[in-house]
Each structure stands twice: as structure tokens, then as C-alpha cells.
C-alpha atoms as a PDB file:
ATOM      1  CA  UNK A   1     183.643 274.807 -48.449  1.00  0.00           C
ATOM      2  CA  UNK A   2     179.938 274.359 -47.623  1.00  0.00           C
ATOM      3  CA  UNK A   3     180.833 270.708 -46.986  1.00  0.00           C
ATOM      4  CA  UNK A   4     183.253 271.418 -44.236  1.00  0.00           C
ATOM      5  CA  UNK A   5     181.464 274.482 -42.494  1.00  0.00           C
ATOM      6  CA  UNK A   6     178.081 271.452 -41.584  1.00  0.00           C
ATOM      7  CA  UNK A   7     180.559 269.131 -40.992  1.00  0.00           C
ATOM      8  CA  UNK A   8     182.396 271.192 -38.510  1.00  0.00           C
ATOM      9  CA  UNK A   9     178.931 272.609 -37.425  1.00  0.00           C
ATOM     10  CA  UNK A  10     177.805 269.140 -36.733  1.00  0.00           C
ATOM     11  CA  UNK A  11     180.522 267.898 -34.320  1.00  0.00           C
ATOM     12  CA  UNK A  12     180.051 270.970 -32.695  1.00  0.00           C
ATOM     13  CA  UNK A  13     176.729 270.624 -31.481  1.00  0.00           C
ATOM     14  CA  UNK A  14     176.832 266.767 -31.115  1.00  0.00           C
ATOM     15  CA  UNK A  15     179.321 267.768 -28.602  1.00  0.00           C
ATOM     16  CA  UNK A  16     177.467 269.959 -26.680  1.00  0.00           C
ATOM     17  CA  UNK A  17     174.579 267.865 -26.448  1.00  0.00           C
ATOM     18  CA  UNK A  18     177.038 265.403 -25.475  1.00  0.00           C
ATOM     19  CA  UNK A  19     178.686 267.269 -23.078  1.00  0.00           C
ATOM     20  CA  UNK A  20     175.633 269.286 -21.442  1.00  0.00           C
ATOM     21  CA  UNK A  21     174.093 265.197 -20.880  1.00  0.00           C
ATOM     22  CA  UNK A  22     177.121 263.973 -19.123  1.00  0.00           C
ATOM     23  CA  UNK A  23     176.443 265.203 -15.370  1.00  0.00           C
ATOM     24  CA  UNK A  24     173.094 264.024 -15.545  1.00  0.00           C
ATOM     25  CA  UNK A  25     174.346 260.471 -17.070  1.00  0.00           C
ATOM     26  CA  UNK A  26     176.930 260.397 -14.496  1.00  0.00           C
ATOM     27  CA  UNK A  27     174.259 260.791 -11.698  1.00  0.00           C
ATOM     28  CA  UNK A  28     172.097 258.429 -13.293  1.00  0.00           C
ATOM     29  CA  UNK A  29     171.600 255.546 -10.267  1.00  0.00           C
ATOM     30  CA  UNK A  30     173.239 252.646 -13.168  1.00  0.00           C
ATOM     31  CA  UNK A  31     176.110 254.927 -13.379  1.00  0.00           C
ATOM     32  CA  UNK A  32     177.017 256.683 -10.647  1.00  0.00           C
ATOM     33  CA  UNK A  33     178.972 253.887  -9.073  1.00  0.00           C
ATOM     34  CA  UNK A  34     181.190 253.945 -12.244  1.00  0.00           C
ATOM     35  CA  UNK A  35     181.257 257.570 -12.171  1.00  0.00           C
ATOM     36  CA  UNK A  36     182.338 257.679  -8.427  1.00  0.00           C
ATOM     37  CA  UNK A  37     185.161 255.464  -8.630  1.00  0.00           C
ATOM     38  CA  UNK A  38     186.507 256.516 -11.176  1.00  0.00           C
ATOM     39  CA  UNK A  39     186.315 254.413 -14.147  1.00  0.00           C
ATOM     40  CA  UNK A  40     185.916 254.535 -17.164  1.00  0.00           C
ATOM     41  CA  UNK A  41     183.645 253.118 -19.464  1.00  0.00           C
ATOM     42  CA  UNK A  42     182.017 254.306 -22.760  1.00  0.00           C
ATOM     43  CA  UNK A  43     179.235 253.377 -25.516  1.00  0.00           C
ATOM     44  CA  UNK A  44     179.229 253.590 -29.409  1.00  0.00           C
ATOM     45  CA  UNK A  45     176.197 256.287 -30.140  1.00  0.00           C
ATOM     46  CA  UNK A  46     174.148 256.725 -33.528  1.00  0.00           C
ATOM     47  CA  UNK A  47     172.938 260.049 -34.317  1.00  0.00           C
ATOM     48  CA  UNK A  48     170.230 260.359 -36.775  1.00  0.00           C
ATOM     49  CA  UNK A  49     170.274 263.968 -38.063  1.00  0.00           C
ATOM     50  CA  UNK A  50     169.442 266.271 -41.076  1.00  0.00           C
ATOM     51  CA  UNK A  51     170.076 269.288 -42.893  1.00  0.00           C
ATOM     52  CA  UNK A  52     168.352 272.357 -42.565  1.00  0.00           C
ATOM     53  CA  UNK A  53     168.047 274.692 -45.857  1.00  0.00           C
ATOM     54  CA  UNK A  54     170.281 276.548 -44.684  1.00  0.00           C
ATOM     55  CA  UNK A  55     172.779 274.047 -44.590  1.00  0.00           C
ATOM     56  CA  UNK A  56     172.758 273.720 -40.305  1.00  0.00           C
ATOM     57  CA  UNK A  57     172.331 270.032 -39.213  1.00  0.00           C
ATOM     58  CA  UNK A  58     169.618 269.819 -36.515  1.00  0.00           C
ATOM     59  CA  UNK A  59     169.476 266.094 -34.788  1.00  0.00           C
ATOM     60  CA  UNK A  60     166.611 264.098 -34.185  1.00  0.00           C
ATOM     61  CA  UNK A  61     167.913 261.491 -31.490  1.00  0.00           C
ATOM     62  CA  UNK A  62     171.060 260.148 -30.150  1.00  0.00           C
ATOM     63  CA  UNK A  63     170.488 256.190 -30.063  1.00  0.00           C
ATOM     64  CA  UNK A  64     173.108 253.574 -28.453  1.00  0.00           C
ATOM     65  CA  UNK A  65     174.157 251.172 -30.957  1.00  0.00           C
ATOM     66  CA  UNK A  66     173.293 247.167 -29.580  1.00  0.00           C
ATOM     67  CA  UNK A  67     176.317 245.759 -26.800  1.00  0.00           C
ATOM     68  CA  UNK A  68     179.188 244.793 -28.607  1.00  0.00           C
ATOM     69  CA  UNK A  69     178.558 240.948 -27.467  1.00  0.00           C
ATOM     70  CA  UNK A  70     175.285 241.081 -29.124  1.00  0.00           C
ATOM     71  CA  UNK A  71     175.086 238.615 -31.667  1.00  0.00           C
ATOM     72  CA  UNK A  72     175.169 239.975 -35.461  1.00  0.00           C
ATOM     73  CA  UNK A  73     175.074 243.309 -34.420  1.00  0.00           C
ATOM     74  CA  UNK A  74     178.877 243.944 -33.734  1.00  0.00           C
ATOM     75  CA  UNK A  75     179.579 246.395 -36.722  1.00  0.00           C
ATOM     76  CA  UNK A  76     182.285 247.388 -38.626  1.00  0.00           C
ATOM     77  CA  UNK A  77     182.994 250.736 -36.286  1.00  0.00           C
ATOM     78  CA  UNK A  78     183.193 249.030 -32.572  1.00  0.00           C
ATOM     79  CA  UNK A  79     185.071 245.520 -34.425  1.00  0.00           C
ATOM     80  CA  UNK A  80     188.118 248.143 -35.044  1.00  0.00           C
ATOM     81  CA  UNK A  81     187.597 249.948 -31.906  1.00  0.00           C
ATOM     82  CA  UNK A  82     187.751 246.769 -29.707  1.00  0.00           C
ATOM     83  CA  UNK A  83     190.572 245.435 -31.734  1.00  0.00           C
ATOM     84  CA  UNK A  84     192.700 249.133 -30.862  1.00  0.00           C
ATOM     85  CA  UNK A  85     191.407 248.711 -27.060  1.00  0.00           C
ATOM     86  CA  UNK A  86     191.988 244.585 -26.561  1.00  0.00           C
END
């Protein structure tokens, strides 16, 4: 279905942008300590996309959503992702 084909079109190239970013977000001076020893840490990202005519998605920005211990922020997404991890 048309549905399916952007959908599986759009987690492909949010993971290529994703992965083509990591070397340079490993090597970033914040993170390369992390990156060096060898742990592991991750962020909850927003993507704010659209639709071309021809039904491609083409993204606009990749945004970090707010720290989980921001306050009123913590959404529905990271609550059940922090639950699974802690």
C-alpha cells in the first residue's frame, strides 16, 4: 500500500541521517568521553517532516525532545521507555 511504501521510506532515511550524524556526534567534545569509554547513553528525538507529492517524506529538522527530569515535559513516549529501562 501507498501507506506502507512512505512509511518504510521514512525510517529509511531517518536512519541514514541518523546514522551518517553519529561519528561526528561521537566526536563532539560533550561526547566523546562517553563515546571513548564505552557507554552508552541515548536521547528521545522529534522529527518534523512532510510529504512530498509524490508521496516521499522529506524532513525539516531533527529536534531533541526536553530531559526526561524536566518538569511537565516528560511525555507519554520516554514515561514507558524509562519504566522498560528502570
Amino acid at each position: 500500500s501507498e501507506k506502507q511504501k512512505f512509511l518504510t521510506a521514512t525510517n529509511q532515511l531517518i536512519g541514514k541521517v541518523l546514522l551518517r550524524a553519529q561519528p561526528k556526534i561521537q566526536n563532539h567534545t560533550i561526547n566523546k568521553g562517553i563515546a571513548t569509554s564505552g557507554a552508552a547513553c541515548f536521547s528521545f528525538l522529534r522529527v518534523d517532516f512532510a510529504m512530498t507529492e509524490a508521496i516521499e517524506p522529506y524532513i525539516y529538522e531533527i529536534n531533541e525532545f526536553p530531559f526526561a527530569n524536566t518538569k511537565g515535559h516528560l511525555g507519554d513516549v520516554q514515561r514507558k521507555a524509562y519504566r522498560e529501562l528502570f
